[in-house]
N, C-alpha and C. Protein backbone atom coordinates (compact mmCIF):
# COMPACT_ATOMS: atom_id res chain seq x y z
N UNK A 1 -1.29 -13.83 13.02
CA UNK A 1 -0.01 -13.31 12.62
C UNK A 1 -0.22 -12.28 11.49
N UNK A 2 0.61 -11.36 11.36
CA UNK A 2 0.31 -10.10 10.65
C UNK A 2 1.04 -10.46 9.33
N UNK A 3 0.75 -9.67 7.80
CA UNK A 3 1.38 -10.26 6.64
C UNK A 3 2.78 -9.88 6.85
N UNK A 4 3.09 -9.83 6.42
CA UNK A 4 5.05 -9.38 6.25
C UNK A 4 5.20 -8.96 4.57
N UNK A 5 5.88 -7.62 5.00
CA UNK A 5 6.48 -7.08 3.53
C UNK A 5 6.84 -8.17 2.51
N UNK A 6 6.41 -7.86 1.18
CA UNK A 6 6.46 -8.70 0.33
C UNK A 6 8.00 -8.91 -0.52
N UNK A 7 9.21 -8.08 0.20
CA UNK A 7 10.43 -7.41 -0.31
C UNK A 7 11.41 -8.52 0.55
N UNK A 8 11.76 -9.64 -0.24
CA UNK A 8 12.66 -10.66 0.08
C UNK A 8 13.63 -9.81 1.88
N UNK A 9 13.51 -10.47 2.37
CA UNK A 9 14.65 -10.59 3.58
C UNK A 9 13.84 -9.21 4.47
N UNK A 10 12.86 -9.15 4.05
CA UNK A 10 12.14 -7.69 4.82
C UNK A 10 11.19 -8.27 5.59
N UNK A 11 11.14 -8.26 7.43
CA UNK A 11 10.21 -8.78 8.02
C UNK A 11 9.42 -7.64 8.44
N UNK A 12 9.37 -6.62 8.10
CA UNK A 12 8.48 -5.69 8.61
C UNK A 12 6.97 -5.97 8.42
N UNK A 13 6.08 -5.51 9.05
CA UNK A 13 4.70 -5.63 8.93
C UNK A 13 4.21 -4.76 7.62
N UNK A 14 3.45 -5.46 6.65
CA UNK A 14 2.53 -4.87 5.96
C UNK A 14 1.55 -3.71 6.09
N UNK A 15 1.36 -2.92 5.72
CA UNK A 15 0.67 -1.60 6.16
C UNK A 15 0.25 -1.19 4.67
N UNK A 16 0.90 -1.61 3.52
CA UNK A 16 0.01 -1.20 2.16
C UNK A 16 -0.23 -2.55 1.24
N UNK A 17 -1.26 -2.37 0.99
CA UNK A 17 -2.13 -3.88 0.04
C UNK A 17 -2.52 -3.26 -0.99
N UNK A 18 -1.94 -3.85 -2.04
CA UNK A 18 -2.80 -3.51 -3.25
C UNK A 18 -3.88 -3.92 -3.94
N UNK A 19 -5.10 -2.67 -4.09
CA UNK A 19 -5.95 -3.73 -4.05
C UNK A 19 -6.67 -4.47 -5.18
N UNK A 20 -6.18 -3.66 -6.19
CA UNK A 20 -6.18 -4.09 -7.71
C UNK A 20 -5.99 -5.96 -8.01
N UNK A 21 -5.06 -6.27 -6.93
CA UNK A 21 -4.31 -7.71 -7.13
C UNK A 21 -5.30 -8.58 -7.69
N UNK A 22 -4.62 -9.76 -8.04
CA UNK A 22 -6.06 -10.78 -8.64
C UNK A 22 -5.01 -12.33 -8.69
N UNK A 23 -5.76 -13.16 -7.99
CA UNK A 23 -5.38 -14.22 -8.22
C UNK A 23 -4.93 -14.86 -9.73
N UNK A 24 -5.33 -14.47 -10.51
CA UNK A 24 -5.37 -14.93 -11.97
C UNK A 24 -4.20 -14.03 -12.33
N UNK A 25 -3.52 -12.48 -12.12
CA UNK A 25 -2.74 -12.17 -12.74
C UNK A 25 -1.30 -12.69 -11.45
N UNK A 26 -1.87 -12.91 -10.79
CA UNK A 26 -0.60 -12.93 -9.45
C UNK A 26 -0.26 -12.23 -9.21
N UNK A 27 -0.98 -11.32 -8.57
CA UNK A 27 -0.59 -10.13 -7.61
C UNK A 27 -1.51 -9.97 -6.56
N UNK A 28 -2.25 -10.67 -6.23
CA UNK A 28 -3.31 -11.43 -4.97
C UNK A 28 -2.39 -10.53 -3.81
N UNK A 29 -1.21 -10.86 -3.78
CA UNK A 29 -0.85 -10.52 -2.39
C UNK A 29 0.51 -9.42 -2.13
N UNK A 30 -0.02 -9.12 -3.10
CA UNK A 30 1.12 -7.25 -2.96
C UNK A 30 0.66 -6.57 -1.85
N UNK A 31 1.92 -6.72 -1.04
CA UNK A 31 1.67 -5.83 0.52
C UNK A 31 3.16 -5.42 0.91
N UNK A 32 3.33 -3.95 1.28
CA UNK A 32 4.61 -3.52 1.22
C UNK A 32 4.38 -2.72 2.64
N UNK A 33 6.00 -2.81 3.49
CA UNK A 33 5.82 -1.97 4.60
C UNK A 33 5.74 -0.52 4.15
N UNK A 34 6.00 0.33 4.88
CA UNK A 34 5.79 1.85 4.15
C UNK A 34 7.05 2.03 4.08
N UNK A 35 8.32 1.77 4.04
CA UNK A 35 9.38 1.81 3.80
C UNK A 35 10.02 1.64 2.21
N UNK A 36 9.33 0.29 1.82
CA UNK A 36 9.01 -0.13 0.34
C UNK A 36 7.76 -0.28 -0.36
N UNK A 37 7.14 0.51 -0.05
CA UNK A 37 5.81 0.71 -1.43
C UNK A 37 6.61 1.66 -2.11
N UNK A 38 6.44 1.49 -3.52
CA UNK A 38 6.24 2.59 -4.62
C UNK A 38 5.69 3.74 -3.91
N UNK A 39 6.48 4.58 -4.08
CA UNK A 39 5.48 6.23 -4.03
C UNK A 39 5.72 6.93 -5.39
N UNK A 40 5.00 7.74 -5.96
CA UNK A 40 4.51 8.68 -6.55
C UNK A 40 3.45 7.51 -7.85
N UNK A 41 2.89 8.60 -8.07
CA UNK A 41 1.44 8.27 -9.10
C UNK A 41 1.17 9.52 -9.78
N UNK A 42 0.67 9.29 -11.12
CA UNK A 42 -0.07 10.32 -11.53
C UNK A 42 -1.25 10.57 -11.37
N UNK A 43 -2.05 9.55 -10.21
CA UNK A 43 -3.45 9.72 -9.81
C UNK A 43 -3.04 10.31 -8.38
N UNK A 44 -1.96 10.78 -8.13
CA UNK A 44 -1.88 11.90 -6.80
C UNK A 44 -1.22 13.33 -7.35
N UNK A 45 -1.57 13.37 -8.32
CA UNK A 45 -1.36 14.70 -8.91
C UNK A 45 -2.68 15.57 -8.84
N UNK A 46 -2.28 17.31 -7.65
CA UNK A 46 -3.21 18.40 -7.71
C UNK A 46 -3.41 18.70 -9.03
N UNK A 47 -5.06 18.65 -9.15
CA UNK A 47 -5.31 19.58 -10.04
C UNK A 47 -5.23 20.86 -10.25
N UNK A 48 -4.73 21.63 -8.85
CA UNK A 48 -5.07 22.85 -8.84
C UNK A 48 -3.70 23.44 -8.95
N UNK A 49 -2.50 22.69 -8.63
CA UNK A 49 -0.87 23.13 -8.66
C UNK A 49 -0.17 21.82 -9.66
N UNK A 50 -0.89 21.09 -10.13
CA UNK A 50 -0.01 20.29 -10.96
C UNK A 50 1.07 19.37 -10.36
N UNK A 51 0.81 19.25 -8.78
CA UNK A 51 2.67 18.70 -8.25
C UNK A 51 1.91 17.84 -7.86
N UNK A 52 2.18 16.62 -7.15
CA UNK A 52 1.69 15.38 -6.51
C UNK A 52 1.66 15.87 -4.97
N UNK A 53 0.97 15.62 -4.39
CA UNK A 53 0.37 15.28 -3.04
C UNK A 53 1.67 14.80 -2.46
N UNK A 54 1.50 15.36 -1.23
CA UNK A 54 2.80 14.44 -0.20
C UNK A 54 2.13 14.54 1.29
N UNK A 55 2.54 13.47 1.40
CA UNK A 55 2.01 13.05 2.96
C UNK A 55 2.49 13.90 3.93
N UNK A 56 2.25 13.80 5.27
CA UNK A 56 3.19 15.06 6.37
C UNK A 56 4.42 14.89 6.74
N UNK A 57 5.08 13.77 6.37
CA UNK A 57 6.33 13.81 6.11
C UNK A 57 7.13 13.97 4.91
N UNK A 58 6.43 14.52 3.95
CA UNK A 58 6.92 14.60 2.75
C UNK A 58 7.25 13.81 2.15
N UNK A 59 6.86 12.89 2.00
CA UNK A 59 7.31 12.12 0.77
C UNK A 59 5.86 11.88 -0.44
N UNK A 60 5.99 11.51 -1.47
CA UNK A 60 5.00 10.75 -2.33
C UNK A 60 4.51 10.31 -1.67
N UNK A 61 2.44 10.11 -2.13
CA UNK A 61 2.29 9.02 -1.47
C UNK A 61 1.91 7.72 -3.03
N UNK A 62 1.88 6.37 -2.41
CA UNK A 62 1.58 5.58 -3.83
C UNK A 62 0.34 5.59 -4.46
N UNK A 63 0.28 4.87 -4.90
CA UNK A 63 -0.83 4.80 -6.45
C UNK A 63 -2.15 4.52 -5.31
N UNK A 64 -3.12 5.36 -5.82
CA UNK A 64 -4.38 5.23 -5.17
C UNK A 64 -5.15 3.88 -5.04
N UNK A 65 -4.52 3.12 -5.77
CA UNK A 65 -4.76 1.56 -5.75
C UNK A 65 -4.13 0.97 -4.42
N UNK A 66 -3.67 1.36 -3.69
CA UNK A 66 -2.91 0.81 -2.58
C UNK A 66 -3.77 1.24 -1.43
N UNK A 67 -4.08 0.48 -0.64
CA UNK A 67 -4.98 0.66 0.80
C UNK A 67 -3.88 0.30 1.88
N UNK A 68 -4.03 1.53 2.67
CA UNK A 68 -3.18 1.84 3.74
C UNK A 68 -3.78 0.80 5.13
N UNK A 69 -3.33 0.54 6.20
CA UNK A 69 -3.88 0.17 7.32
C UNK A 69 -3.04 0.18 7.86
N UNK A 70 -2.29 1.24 9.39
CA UNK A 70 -1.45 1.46 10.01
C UNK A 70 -1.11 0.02 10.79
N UNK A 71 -2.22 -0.87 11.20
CA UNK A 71 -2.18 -2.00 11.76
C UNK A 71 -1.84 -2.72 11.34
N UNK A 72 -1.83 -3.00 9.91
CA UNK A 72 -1.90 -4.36 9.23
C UNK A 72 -2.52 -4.81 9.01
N UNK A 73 -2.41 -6.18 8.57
CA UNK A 73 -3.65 -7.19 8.34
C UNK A 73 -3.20 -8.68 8.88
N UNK A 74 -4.20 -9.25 9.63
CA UNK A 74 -3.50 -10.78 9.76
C UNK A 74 -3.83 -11.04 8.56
N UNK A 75 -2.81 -12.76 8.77
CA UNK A 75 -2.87 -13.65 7.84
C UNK A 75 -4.01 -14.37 6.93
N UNK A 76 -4.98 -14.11 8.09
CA UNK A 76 -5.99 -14.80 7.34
C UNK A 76 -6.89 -14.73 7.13
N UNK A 77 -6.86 -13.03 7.01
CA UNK A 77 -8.10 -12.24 6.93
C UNK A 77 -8.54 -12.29 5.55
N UNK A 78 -9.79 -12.25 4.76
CA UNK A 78 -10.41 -12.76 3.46
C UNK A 78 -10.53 -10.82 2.93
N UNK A 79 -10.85 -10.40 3.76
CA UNK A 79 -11.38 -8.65 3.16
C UNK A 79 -10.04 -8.08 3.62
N UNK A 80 -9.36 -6.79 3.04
CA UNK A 80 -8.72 -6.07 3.32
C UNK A 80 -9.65 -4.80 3.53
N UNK A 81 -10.83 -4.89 3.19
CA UNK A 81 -10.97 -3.32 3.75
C UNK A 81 -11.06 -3.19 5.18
N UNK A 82 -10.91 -1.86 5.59
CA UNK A 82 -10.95 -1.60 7.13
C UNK A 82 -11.68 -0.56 7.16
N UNK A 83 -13.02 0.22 8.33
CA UNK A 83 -13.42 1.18 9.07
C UNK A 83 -12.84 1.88 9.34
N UNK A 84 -11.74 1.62 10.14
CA UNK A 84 -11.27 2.59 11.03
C UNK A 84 -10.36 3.40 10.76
């Protein structure tokens, strides 16, 4: 089974994990559909124009701490990183 947005009453599938999280501060399991992640960061700011980065649909994208996976992740997977 795939995680589910971490945004009360939101069953959408997870697609951003943060990966900073840590059991000890409790944030182990920050995972937001792309609907509700945070977007903008000041670590997606061009150096070369000063404006933040936007994805091809224009919007922000979030804090470089956040790992994308169009798929998801099951439940009970131990690594979030992905290859592909």
């Amino acid at each position: 089974m795939k995680i589910k947005c971490i945004i009360k009453n939101c069953n959408n599938m997870a697609v951003w994990h943060l990966m900073s999280g840590s059991e000890e501060s409790g944030t182990a399991n920050i995972s937001y559909c792309d609907f509700h992640v945070d977007r903008g960061c000041s670590c997606n700011i061009n150096p070369n124009t000063g404006i933040e980065d936007c994805d091809e649909e224009g919007r922000l994208y979030p804090c470089c701490e956040y790992c994308y996976y169009e798929f998801g992740w099951d439940e009970d997977e131990e690594d979030y990183e992905h290859d592909d």
